[in-house]
N, C-alpha and C. Protein backbone atom coordinates (compact mmCIF):
# COMPACT_ATOMS: atom_id res chain seq x y z
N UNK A 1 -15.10 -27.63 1.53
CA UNK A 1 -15.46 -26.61 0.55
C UNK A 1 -14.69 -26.87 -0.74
N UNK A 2 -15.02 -26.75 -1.75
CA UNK A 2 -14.93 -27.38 -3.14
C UNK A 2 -13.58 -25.92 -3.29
N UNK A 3 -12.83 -25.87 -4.42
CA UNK A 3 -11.69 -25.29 -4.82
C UNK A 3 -13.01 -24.24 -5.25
N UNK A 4 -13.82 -24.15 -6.01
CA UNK A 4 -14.62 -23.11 -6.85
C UNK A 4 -15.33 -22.57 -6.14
N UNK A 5 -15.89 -22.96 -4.66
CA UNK A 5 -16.34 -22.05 -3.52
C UNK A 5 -15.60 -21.19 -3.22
N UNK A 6 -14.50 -21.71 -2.98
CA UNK A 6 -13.24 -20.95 -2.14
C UNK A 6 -12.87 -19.97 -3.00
N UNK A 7 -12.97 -20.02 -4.14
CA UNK A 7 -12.23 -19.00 -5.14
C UNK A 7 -14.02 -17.82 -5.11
N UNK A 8 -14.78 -18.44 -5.09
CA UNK A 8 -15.83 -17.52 -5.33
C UNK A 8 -16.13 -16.57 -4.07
N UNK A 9 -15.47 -17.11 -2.91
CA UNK A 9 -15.92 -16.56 -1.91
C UNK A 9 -14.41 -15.46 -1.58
N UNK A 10 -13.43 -15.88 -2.43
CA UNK A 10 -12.38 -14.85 -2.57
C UNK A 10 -12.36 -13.79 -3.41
N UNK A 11 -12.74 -13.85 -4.47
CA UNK A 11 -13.04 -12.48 -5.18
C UNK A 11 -14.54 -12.18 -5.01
N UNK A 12 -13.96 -10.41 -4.93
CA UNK A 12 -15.20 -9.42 -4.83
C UNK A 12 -16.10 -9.30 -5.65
N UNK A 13 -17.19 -8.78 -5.41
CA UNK A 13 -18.70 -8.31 -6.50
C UNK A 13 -17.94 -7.35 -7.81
N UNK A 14 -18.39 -8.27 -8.88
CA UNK A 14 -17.46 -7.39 -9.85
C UNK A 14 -16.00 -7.45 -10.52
N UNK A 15 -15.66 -8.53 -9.65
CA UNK A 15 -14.21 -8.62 -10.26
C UNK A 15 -14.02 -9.96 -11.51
N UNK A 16 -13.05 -10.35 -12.06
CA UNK A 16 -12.51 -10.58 -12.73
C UNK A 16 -10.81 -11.28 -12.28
N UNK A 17 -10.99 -12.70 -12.61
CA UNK A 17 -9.87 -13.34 -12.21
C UNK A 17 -8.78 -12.97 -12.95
N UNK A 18 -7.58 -12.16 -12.85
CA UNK A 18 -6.07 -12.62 -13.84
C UNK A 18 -4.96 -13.85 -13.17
N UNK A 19 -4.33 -14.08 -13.93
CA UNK A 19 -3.34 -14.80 -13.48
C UNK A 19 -1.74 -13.65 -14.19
N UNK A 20 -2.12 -12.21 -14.68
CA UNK A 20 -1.45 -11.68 -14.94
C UNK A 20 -0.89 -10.72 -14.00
N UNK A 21 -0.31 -9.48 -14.03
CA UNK A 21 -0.13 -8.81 -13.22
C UNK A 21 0.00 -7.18 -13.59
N UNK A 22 -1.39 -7.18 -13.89
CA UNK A 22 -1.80 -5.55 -14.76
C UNK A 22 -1.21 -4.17 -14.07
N UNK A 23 -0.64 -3.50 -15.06
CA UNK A 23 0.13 -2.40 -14.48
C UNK A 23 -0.58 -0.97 -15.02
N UNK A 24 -0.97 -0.62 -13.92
CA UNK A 24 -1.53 0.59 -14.12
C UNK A 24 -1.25 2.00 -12.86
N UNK A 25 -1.18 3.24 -13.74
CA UNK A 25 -0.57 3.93 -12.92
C UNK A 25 -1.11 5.35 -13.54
N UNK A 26 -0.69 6.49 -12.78
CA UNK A 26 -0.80 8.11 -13.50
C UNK A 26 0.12 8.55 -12.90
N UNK A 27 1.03 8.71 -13.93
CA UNK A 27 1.55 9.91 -14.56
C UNK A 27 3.53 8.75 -14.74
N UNK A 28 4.15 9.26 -15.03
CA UNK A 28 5.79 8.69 -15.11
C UNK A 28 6.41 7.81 -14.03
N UNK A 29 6.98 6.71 -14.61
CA UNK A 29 7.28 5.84 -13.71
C UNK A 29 8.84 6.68 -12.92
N UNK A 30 8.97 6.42 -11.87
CA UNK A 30 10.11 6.71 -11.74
C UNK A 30 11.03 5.68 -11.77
N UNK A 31 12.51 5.88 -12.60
CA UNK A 31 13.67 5.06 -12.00
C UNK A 31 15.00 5.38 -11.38
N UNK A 32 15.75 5.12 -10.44
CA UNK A 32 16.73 5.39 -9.67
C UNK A 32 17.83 4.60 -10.04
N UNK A 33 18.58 5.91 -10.04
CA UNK A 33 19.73 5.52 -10.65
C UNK A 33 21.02 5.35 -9.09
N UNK A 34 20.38 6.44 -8.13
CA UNK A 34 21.67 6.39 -7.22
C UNK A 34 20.31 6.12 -5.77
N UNK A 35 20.37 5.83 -5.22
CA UNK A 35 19.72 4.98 -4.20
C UNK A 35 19.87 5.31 -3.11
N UNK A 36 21.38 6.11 -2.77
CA UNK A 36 21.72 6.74 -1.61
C UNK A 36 20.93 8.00 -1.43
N UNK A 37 20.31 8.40 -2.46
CA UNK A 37 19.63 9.95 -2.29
C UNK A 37 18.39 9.66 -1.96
N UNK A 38 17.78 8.13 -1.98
CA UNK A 38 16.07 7.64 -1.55
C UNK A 38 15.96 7.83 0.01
N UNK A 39 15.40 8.41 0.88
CA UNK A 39 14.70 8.00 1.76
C UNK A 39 13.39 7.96 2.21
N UNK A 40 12.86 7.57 3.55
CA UNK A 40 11.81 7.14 3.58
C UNK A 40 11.38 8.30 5.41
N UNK A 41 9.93 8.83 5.61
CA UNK A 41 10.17 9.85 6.21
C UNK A 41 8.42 9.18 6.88
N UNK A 42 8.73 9.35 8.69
CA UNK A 42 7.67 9.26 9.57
C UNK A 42 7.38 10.60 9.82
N UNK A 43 6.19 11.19 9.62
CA UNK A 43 5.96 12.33 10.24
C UNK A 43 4.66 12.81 10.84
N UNK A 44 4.35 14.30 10.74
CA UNK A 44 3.21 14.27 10.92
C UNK A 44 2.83 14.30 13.26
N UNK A 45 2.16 13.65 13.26
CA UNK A 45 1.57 13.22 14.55
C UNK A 45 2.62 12.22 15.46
N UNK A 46 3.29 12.51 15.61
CA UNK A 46 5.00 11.78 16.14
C UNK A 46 5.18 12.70 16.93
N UNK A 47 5.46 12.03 18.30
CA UNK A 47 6.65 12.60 19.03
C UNK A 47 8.12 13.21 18.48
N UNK A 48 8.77 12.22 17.41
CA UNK A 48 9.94 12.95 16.96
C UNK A 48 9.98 12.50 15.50
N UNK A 49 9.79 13.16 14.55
CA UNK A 49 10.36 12.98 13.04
C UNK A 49 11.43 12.27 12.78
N UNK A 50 10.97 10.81 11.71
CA UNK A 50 11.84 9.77 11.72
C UNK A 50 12.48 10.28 10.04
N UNK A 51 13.68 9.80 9.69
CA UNK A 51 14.08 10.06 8.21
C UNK A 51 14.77 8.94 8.35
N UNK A 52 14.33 7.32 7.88
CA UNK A 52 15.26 6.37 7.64
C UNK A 52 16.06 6.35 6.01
N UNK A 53 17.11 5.96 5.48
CA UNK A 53 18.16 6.49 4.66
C UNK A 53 17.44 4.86 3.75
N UNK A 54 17.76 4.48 2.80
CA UNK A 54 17.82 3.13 2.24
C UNK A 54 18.14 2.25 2.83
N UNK A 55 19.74 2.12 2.52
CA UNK A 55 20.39 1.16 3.61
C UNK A 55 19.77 0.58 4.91
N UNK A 56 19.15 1.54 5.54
CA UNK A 56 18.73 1.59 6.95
C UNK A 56 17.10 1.04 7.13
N UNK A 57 16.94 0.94 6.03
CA UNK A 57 14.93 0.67 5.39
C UNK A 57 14.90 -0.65 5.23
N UNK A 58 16.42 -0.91 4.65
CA UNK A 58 16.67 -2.05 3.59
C UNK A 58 16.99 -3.75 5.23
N UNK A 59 17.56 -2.67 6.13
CA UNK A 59 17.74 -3.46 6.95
C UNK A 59 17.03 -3.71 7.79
N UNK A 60 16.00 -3.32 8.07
CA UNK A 60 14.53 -3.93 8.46
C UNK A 60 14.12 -4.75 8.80
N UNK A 61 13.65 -6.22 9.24
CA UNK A 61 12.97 -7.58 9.44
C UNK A 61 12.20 -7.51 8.58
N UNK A 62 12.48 -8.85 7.69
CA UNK A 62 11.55 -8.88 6.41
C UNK A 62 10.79 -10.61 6.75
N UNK A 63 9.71 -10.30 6.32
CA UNK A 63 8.62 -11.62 6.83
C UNK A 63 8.41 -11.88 5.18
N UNK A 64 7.40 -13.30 5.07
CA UNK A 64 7.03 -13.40 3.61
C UNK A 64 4.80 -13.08 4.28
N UNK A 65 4.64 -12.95 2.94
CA UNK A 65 3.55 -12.58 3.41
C UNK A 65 2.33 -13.29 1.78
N UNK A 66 1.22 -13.76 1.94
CA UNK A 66 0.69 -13.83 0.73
C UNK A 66 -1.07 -13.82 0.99
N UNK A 67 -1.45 -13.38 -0.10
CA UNK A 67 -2.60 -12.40 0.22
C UNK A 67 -3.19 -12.25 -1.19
N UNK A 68 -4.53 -11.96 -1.50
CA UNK A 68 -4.94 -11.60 -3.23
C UNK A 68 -5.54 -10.30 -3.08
N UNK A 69 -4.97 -10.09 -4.26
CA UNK A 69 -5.21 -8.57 -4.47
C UNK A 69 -6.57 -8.07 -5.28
N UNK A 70 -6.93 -6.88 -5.18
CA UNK A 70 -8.60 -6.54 -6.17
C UNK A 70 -8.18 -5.02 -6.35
N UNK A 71 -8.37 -5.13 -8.18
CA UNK A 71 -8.29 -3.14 -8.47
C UNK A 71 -9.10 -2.90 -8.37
N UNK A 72 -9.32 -1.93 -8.30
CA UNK A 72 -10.60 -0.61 -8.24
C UNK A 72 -10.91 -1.20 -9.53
N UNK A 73 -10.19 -1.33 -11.15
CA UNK A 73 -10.37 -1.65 -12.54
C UNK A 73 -11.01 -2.79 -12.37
N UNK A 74 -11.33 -3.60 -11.84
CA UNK A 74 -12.00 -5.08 -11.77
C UNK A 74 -11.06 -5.94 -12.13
N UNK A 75 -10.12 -6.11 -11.50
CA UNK A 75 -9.03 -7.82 -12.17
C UNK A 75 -8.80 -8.07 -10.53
N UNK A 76 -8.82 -8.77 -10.33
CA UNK A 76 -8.50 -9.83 -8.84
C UNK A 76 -7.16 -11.04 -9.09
N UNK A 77 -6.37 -10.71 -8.71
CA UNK A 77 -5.29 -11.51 -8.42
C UNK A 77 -5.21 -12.59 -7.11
N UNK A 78 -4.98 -13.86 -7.68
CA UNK A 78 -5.18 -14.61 -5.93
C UNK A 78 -3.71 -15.36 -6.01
N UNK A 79 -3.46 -15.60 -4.40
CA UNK A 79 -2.05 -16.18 -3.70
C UNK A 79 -0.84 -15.49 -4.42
N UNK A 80 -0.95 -13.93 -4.10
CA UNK A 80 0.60 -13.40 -4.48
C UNK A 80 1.31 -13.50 -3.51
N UNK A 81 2.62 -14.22 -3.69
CA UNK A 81 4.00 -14.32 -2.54
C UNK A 81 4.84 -13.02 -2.59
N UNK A 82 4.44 -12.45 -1.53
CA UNK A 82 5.40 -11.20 -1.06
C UNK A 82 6.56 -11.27 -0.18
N UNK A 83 7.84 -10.20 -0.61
CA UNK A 83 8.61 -10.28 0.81
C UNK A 83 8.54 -9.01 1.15
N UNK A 84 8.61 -8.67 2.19
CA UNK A 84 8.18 -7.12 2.66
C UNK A 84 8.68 -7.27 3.80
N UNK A 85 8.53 -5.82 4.56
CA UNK A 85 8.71 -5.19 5.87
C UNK A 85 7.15 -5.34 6.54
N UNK A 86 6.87 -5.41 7.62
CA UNK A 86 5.88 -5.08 8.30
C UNK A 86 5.73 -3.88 9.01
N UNK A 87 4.42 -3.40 8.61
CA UNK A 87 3.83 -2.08 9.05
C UNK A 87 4.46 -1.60 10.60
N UNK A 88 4.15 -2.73 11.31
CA UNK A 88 4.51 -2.53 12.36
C UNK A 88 6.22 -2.42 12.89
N UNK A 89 6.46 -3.03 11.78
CA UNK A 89 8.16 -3.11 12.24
C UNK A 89 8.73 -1.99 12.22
N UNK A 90 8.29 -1.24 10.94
CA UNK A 90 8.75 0.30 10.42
C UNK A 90 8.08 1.19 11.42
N UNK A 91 6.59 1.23 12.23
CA UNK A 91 6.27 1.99 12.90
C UNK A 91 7.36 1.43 14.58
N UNK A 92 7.75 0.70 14.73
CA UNK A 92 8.45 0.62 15.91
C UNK A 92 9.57 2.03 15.85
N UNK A 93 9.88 2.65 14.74
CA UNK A 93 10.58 3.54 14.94
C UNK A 93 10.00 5.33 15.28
N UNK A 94 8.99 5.40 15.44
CA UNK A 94 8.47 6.29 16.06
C UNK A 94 7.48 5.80 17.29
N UNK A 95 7.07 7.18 17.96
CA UNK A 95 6.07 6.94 18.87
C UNK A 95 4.70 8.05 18.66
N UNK A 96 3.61 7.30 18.26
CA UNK A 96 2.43 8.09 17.87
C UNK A 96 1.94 9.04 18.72
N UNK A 97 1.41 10.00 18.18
CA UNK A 97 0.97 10.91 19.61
C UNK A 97 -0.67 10.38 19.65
N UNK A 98 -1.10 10.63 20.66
CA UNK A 98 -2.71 9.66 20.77
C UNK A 98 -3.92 10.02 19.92
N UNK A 99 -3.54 11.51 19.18
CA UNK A 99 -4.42 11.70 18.35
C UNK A 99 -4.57 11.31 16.99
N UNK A 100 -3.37 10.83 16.80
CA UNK A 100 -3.16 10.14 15.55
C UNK A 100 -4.40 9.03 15.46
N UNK A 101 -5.22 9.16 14.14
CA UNK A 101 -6.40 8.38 13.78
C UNK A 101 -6.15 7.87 12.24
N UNK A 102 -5.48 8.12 11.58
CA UNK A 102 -5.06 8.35 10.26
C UNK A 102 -3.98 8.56 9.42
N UNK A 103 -3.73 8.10 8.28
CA UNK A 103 -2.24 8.17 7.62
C UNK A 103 -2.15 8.43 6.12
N UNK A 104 -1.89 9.45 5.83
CA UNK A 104 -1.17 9.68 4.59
C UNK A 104 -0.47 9.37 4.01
N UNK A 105 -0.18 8.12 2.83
CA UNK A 105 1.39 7.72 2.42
C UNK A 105 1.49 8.51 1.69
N UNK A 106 2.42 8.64 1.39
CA UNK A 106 3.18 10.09 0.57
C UNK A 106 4.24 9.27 -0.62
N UNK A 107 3.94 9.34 -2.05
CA UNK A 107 4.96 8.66 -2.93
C UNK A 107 5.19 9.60 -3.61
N UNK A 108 6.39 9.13 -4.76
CA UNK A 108 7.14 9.79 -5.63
C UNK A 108 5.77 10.78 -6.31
N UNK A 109 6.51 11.95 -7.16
CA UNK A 109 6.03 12.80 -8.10
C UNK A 109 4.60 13.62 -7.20
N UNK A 110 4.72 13.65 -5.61
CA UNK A 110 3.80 14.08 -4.94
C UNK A 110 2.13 13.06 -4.75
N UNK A 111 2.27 11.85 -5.37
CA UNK A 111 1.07 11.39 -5.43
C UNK A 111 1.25 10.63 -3.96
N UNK A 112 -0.37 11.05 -3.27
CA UNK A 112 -0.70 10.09 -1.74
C UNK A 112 -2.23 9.54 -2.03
N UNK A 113 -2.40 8.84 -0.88
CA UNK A 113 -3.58 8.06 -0.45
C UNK A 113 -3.68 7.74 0.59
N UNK A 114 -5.03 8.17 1.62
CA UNK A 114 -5.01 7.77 2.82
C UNK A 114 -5.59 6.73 3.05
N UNK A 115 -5.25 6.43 4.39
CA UNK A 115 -6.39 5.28 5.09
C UNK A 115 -6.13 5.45 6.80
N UNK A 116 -7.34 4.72 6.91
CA UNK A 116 -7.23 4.96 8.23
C UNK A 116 -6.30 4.29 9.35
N UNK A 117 -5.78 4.49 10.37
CA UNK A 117 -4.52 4.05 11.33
C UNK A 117 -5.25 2.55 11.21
N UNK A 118 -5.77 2.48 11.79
CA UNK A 118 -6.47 0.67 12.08
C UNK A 118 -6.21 0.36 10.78
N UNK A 119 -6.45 0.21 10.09
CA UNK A 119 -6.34 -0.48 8.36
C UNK A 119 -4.86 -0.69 8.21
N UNK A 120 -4.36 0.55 8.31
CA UNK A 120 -3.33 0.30 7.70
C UNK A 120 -1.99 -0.65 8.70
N UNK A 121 -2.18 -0.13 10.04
CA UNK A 121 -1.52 -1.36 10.90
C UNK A 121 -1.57 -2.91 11.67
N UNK A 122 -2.96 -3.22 10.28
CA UNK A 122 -3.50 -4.68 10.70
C UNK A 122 -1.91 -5.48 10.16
N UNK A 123 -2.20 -6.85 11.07
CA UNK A 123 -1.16 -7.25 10.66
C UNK A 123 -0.80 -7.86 8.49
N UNK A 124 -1.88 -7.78 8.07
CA UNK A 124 -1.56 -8.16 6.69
C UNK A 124 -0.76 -7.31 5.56
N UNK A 125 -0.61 -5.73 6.23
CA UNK A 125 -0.36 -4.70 5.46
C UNK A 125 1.47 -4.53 5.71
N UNK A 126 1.95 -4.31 4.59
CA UNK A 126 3.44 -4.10 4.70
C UNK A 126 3.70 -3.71 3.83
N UNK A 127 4.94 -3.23 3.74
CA UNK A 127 6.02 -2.63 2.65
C UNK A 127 6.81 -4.01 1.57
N UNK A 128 5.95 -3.88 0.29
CA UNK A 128 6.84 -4.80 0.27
C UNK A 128 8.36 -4.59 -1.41
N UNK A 129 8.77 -5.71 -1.09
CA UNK A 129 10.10 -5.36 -1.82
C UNK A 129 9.93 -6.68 -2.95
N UNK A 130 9.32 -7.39 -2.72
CA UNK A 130 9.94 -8.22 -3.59
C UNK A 130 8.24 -9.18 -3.64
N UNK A 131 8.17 -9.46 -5.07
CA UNK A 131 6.59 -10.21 -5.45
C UNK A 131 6.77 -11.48 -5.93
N UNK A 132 6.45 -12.64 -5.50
CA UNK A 132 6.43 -13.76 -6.48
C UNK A 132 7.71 -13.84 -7.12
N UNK A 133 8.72 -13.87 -5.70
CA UNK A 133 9.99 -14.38 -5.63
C UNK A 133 11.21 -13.50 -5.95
N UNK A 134 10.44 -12.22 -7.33
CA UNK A 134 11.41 -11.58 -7.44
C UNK A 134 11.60 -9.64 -7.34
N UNK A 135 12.20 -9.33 -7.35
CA UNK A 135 12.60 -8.00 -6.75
C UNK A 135 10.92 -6.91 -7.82
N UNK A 136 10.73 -5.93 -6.77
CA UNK A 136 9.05 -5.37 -7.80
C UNK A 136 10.62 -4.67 -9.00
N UNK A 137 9.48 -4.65 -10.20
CA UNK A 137 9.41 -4.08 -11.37
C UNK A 137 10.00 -2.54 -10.92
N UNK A 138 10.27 -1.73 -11.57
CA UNK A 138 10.03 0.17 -11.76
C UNK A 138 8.42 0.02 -11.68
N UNK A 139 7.93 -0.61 -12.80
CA UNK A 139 6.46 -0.75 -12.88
C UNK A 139 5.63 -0.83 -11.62
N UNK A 140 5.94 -1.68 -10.82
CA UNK A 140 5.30 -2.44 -9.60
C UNK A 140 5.48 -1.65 -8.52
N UNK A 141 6.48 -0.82 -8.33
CA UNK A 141 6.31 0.42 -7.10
C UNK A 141 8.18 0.43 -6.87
N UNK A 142 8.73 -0.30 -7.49
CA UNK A 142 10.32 -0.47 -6.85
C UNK A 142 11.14 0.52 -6.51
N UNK A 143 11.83 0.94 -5.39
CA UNK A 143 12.08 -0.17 -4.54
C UNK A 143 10.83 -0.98 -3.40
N UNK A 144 10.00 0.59 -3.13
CA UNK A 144 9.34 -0.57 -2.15
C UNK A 144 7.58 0.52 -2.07
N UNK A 145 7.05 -0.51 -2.12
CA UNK A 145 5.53 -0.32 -2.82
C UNK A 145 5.00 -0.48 -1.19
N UNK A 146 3.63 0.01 -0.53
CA UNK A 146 2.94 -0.11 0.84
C UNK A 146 1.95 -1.55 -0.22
N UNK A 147 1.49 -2.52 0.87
CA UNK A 147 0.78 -3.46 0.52
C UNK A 147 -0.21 -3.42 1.59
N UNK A 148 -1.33 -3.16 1.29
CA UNK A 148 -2.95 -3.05 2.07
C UNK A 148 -4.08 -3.80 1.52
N UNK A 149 -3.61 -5.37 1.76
CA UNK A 149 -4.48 -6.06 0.19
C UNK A 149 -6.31 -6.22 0.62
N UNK A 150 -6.41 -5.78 1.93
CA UNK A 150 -7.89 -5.95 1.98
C UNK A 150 -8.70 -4.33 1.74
N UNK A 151 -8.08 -3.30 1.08
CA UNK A 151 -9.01 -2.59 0.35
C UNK A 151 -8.29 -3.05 -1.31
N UNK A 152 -8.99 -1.80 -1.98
CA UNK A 152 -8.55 -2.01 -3.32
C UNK A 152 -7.19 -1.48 -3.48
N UNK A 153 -6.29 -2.03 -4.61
CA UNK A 153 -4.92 -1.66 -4.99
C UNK A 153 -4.47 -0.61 -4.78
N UNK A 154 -5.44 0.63 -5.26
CA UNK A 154 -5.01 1.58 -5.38
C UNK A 154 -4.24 2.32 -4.23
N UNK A 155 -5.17 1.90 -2.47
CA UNK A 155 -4.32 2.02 -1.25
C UNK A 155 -2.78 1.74 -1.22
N UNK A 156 -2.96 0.68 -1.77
CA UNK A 156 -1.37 -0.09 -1.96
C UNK A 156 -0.49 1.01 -2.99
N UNK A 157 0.27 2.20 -2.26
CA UNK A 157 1.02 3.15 -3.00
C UNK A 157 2.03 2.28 -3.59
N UNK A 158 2.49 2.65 -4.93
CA UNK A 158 3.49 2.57 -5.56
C UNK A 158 4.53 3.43 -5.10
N UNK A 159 6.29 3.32 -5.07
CA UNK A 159 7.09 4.25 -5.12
C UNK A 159 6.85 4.59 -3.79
N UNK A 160 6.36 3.94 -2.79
CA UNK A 160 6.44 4.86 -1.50
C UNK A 160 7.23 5.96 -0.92
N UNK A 161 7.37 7.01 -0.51
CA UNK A 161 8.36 7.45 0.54
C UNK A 161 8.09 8.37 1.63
N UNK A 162 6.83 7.82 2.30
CA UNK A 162 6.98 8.38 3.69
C UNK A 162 5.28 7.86 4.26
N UNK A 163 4.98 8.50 5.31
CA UNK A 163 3.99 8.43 6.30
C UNK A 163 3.55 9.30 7.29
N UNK A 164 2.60 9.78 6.70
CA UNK A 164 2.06 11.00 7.23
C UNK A 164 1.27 10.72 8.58
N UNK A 165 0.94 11.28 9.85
CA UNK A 165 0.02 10.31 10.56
C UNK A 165 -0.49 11.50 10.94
N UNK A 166 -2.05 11.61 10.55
CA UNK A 166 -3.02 12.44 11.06
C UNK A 166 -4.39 12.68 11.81
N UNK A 167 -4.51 13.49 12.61
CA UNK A 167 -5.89 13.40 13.27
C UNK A 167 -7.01 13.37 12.28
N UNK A 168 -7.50 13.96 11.06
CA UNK A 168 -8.28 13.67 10.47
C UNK A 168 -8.22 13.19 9.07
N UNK A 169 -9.21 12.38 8.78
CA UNK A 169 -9.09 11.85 7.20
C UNK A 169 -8.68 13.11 5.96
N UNK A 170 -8.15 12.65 5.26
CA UNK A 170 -8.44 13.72 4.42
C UNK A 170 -8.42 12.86 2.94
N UNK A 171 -9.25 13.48 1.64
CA UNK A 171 -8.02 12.42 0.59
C UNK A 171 -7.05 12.76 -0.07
N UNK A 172 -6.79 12.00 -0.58
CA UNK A 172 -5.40 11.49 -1.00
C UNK A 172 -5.60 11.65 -2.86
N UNK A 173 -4.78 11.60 -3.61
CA UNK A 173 -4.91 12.08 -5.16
C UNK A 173 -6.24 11.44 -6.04
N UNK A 174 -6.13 9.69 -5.23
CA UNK A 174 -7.16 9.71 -6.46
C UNK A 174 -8.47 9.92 -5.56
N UNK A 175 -8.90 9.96 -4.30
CA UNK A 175 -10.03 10.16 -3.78
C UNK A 175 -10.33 11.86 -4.10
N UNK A 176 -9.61 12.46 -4.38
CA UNK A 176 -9.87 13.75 -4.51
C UNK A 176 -10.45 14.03 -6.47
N UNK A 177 -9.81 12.76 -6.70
CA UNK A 177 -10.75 12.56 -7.94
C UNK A 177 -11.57 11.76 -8.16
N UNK A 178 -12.88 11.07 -7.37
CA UNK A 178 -13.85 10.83 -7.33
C UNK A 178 -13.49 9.17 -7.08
N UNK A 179 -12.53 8.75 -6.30
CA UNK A 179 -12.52 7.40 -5.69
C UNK A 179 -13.15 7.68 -4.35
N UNK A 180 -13.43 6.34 -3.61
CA UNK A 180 -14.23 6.29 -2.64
C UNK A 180 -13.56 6.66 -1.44
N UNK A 181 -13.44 7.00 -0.54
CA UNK A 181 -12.23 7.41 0.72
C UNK A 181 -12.29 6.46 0.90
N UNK A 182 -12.76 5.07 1.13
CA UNK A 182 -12.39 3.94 2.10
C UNK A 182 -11.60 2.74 0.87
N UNK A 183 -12.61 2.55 0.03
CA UNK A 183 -12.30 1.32 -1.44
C UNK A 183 -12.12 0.07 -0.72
N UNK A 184 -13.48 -0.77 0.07
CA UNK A 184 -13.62 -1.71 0.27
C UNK A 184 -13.94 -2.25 -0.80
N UNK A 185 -12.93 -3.82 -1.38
CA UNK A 185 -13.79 -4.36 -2.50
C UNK A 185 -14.87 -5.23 -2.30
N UNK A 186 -15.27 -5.89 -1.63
CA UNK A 186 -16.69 -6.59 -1.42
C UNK A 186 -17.49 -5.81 -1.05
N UNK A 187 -17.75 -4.35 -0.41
CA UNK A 187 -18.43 -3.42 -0.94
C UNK A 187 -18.83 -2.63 -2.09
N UNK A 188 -17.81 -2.83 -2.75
CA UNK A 188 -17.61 -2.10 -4.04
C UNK A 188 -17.66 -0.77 -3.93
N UNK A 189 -16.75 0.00 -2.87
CA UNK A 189 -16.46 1.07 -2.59
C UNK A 189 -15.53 1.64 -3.69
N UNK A 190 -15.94 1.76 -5.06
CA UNK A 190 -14.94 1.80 -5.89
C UNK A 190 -14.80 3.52 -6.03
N UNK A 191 -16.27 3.97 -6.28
CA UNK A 191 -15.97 5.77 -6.32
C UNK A 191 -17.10 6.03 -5.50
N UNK A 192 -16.81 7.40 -5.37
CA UNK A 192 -17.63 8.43 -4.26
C UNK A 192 -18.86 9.34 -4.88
N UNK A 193 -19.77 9.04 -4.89
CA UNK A 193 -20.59 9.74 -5.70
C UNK A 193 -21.63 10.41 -5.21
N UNK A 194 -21.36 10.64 -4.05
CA UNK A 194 -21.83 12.13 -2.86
C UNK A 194 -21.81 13.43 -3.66
C-alpha cells in the first residue's frame, strides 16, 4: 500500500491534515500553582470511592502509546507520541459494580463528556501526561488530559479530574449543546440533529 493510501485511509470524511497542534477549548484555561491540592476521584457505580492524591496518580505505570487524532473542527493529526497511564491501570483501583455501562469524565471548571464503558476501556485510551516527548501544555489538558483517539477530540477531556461510572448514558457539556453523544469520526458523528 502506497504512503498516500495509508494516509487516505487514516483520516476521516471531512477532515483536514495539520502537522500543527490546534488548541481549542471553552471557557479559561486552568493553571496550578500548588499540585498537592489536585486530585483525581473514581466514583459513581463502585463498590468503594477511590480519591487518588497527585503524587499517587503520578506513580502509576506509564506505557508510550501513538495514535492520530480527528476534531469534531475538521483538522486530523497523524502519529502523535504519547506517554500516559492506561485506562485500565487507573481502573485496577476500583471494582465496578455490574451495572456500570457508562462513564462520565468530570474536568476542571465543571466541564464533562461521556462515553460509553467499552470505548473508553479499549486498550488505546489513556491518561496521558506527556505529547511528542514533552510534558502537555496548560493549553493541552496539563497535568493530565483522558486520550480516546478513536472518537473525536472532544471525548479526549482536557484538565481531567475524575470518573464517573454510570448505568445510563447521559451527556456531557458539549453533547448537551448539540454534539453527537457518540462523535465517531468516519461517521461523521460530529452533531446531533434529532
Amino acid at each position: 500500500m502506497s504512503m498516500m493510501k495509508d494516509i487516505e485511509h487514516r483520516v476521516p470524511p471531512g477532515q483536514t491534515l495539520t502537522q500543527g497542534f490546534p488548541v481549542l477549548h471553552y471557557g479559561s484555561v486552568p493553571y496550578y500553582s500548588d499540585l498537592s491540592k489536585w486530585d483525581f476521584r473514581l466514583f459513581g457505580l463502585v463498590e468503594e470511592e477511590v480519591t487518588l492524591s497527585y503524587d499517587q496518580f503520578m506513580e502509576l505505570p506509564r506505557k508510550q502509546f501513538t495514535n492520530d487524532i480527528h476534531c469534531v473542527t475538521t483538522w486530523s493529526k497523524l502519529d502523535n507520541e504519547w506517554e500516559g497511564i492506561a485506562v485500565s491501570e487507573v481502573l485496577k483501583r476500583v471494582k465496578l459494580k455490574p451495572e456500570a455501562q457508562y462513564v462520565m469524565l468530570h474536568a476542571e471548571h465543571g466541564w464533562t463528556t461521556n462515553l460509553p464503558l467499552d470505548d473508553f476501556m479499549r486498550d488505546t485510551s489513556f491518561f496521558g501526561l506527556k505529547h511528542n516527548g514533552q510534558p502537555l501544555t496548560p493549553d493541552h489538558g496539563y497535568p493530565v488530559r483522558a486520550v480516546v483517539p478513536h472518537l473525536y477530540f472532544w471525548k479526549s477531556a482536557k484538565w481531567v479530574r475524575g470518573i464517573e461510572f454510570m448505568e445510563k448514558d447521559k451527556p456531557g457539556f458539549w453533547e448537551r449543546n448539540g454534539y453527537h453523544m457518540y462523535g465517531d469520526p468516519f461517521k461523521e458523528q460530529r452533531y446531533d440533529f434529532d
